[in-house]
N, C-alpha and C. Protein backbone atom coordinates (compact mmCIF):
# COMPACT_ATOMS: atom_id res chain seq x y z
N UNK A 1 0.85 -1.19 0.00
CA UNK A 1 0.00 0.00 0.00
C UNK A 1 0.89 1.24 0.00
N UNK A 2 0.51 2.25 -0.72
CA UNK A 2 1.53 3.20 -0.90
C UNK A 2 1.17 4.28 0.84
N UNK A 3 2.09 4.86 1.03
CA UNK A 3 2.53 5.98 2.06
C UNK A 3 2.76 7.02 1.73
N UNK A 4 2.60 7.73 0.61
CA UNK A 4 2.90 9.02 0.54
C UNK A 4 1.43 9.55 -0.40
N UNK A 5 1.26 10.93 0.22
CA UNK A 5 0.23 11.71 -0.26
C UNK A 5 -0.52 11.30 -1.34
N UNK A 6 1.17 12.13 -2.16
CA UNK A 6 0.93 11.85 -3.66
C UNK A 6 0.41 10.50 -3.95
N UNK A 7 0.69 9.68 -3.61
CA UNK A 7 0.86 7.59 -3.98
C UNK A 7 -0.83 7.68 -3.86
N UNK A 8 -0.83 7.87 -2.99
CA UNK A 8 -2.54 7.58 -2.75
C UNK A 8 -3.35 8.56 -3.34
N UNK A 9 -3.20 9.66 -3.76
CA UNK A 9 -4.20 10.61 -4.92
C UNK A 9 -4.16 9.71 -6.25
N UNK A 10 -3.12 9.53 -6.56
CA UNK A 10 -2.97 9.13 -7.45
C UNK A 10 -3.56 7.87 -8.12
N UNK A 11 -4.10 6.74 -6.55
CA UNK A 11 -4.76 5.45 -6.85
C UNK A 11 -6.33 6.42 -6.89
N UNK A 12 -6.47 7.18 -6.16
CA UNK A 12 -7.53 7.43 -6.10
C UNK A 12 -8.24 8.00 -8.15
N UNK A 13 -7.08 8.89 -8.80
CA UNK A 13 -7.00 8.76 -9.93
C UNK A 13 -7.35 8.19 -10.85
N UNK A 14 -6.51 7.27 -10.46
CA UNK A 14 -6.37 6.07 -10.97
C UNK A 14 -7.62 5.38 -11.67
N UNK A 15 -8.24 4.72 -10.54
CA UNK A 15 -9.47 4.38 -10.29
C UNK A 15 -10.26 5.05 -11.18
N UNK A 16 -10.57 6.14 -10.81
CA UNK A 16 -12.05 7.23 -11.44
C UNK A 16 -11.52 7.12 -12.80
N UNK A 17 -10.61 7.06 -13.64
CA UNK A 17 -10.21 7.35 -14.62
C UNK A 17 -10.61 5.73 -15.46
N UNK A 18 -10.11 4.55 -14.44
CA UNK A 18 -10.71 3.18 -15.09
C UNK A 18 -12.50 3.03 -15.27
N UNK A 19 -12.93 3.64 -14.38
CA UNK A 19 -14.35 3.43 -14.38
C UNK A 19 -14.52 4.25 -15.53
N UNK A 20 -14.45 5.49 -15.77
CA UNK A 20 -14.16 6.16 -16.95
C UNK A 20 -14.35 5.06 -18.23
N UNK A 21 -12.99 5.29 -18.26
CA UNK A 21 -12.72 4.40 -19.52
C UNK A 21 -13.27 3.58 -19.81
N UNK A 22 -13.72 2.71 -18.95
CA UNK A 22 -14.44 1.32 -18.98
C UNK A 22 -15.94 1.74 -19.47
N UNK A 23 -16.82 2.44 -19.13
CA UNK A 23 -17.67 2.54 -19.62
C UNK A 23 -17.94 3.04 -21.25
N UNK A 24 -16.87 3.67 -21.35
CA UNK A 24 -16.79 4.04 -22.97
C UNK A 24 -16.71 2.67 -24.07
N UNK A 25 -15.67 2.02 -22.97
CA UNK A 25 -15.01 0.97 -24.07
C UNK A 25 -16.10 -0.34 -24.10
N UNK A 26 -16.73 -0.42 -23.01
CA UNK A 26 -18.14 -1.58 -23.16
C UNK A 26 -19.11 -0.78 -24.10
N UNK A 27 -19.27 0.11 -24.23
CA UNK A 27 -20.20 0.83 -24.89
C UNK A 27 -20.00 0.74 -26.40
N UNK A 28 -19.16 1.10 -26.76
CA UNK A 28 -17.96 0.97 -27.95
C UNK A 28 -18.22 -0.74 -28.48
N UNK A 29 -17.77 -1.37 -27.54
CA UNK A 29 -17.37 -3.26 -27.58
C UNK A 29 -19.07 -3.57 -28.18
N UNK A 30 -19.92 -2.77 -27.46
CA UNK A 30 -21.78 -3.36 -27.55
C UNK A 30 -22.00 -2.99 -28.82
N UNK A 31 -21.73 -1.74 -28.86
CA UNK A 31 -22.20 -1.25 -30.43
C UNK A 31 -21.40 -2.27 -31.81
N UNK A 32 -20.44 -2.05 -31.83
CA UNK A 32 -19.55 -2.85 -32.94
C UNK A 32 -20.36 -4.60 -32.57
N UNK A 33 -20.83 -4.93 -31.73
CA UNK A 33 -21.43 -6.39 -31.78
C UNK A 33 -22.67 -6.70 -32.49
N UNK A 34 -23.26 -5.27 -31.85
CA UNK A 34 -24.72 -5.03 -32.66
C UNK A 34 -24.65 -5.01 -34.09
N UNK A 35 -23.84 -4.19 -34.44
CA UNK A 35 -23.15 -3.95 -36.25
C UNK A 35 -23.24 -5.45 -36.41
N UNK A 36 -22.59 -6.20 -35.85
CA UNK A 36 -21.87 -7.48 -36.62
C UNK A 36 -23.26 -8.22 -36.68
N UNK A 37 -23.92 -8.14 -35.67
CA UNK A 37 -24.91 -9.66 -35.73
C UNK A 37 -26.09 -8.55 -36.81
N UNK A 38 -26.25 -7.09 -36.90
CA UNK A 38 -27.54 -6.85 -37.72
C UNK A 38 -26.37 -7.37 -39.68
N UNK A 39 -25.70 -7.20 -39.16
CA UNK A 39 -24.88 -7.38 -40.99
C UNK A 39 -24.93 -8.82 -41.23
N UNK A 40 -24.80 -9.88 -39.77
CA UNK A 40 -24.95 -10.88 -40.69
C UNK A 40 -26.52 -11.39 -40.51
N UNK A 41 -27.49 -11.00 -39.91
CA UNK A 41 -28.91 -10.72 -40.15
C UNK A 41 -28.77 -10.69 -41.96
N UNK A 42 -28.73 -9.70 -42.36
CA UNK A 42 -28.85 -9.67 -44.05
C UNK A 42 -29.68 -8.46 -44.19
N UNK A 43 -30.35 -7.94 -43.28
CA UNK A 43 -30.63 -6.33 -43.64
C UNK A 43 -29.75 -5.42 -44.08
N UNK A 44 -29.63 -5.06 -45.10
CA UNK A 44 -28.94 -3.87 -45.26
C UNK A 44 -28.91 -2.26 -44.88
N UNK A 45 -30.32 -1.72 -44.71
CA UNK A 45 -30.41 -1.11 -44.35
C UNK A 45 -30.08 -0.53 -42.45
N UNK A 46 -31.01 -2.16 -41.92
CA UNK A 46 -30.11 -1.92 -40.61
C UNK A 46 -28.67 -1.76 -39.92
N UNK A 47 -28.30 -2.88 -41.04
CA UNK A 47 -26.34 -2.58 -40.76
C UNK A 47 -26.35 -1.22 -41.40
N UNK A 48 -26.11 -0.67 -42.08
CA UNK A 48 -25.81 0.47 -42.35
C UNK A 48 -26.35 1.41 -41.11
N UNK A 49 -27.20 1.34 -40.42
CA UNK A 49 -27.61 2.27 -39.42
C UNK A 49 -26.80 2.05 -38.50
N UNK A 50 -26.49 0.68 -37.68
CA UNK A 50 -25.76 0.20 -36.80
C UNK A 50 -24.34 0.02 -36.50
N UNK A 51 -23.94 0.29 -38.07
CA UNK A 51 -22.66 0.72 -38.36
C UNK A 51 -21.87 2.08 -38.21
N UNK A 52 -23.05 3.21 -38.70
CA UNK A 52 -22.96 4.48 -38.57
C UNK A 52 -22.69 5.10 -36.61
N UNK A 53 -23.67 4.09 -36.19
CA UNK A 53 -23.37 4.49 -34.94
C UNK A 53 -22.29 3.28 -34.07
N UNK A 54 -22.14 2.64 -34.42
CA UNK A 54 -20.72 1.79 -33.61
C UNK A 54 -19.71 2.67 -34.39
N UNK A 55 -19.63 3.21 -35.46
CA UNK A 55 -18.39 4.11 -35.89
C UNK A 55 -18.38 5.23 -35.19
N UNK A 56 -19.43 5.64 -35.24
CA UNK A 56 -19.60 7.08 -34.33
C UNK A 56 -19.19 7.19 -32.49
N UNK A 57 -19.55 5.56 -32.13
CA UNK A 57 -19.08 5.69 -30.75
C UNK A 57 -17.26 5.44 -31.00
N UNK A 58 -17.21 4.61 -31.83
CA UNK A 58 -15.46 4.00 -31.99
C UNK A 58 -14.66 5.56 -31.85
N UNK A 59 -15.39 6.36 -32.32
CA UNK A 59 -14.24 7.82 -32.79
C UNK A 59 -14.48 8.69 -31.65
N UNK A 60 -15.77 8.58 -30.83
CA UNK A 60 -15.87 9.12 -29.61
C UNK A 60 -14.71 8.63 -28.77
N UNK A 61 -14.54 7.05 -28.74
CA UNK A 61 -13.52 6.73 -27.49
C UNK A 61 -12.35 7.11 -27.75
N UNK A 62 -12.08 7.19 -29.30
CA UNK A 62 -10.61 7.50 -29.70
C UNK A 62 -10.12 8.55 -29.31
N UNK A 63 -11.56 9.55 -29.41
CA UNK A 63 -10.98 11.23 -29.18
C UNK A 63 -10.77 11.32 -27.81
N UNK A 64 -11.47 10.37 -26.78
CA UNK A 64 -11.29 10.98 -25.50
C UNK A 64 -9.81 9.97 -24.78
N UNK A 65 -9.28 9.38 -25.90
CA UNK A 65 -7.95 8.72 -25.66
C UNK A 65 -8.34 7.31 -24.71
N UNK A 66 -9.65 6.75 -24.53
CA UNK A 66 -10.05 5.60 -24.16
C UNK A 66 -9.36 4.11 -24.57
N UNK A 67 -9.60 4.78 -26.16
CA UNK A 67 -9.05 3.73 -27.25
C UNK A 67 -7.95 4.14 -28.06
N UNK A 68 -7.27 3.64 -28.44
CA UNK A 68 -6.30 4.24 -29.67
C UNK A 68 -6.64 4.64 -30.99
N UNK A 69 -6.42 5.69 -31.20
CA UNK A 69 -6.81 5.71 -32.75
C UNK A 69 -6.70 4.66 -33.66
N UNK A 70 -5.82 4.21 -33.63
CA UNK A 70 -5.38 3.05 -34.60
C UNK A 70 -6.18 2.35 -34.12
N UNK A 71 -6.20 1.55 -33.39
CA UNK A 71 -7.41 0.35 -32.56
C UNK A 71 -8.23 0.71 -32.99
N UNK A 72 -9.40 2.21 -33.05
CA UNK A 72 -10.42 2.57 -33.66
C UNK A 72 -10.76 2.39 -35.20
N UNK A 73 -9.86 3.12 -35.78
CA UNK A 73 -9.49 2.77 -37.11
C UNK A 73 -9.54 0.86 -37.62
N UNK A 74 -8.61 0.04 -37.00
CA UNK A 74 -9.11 -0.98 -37.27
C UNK A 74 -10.40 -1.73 -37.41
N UNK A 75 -11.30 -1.11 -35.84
CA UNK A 75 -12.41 -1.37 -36.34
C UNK A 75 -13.23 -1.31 -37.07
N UNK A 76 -13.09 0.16 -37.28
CA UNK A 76 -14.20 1.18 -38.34
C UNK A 76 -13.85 0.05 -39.32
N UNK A 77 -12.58 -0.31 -39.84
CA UNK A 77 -12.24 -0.80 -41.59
C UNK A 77 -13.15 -2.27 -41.73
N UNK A 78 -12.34 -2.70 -40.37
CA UNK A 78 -13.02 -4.23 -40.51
C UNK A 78 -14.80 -4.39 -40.80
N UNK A 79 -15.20 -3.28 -39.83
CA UNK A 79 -16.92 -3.14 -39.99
C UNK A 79 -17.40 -2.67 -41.66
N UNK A 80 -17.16 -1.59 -42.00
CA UNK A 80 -17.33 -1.40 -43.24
C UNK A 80 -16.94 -2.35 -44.12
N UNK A 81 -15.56 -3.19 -44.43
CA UNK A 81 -15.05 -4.25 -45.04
C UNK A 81 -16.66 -5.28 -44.88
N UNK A 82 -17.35 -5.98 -43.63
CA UNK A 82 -18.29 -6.53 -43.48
C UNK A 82 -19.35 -6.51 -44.32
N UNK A 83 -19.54 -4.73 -43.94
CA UNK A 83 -20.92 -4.24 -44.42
C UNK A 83 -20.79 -4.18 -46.08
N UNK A 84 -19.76 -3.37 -46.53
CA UNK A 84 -19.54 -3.76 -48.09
C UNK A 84 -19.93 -4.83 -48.57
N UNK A 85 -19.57 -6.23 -48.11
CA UNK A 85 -19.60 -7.56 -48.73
C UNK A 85 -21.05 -7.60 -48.56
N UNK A 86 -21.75 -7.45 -47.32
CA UNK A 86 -23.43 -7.43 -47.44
C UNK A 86 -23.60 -6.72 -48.47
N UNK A 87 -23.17 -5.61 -48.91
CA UNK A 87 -24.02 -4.65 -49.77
C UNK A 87 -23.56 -5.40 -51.12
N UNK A 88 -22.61 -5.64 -51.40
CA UNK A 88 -22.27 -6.68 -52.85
C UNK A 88 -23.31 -7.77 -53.15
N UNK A 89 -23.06 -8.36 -52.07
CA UNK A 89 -24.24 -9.41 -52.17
C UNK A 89 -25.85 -9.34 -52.84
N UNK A 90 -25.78 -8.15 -52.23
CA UNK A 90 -27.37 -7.78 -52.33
C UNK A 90 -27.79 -7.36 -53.79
């Protein structure tokens, strides 16, 4: 256990900053799942909605440094890459 002032603000930090994060990044993790199961549903129109907004949260977490840009970016590609092949299909 830390002993100095600082040591212990800092868990206290710490902490508030994981709960933080954590809620962005489950939020983020839910949406991009939703994308995946409405795309392989076979609606097109719904993936495209569900996509728009799991991208929209992905770039929220990125900006608030939750997630990495790049990490974000991967997703966005992989989801659209998905949704494209639905839309070919169709």
């Amino acid at each position: 256990m830390a002993n100095h002032k600082s040591a212990l603000k800092r868990i206290r930090q710490n902490e508030k900053r994981r709960q933080y994060n954590r809620t962005f990044r489950n939020r983020a993790r839910t949406y991009v799942k939703q994308a995946r199961t409405t795309i392989e549903g076979g609606d097109v129109q719904e993936a495209i909605e569900a996509t728009k907004v799991a991208i929209r949260d992905l770039d929220m977490a990125a900006s608030r440094g939750v997630i990495h840009p790049g990490n974000a970016a991967r997703r966005k590609s992989r989801l659209m890459k998905q949704l494209n092949e639905l839309q070919s299909q169709s």
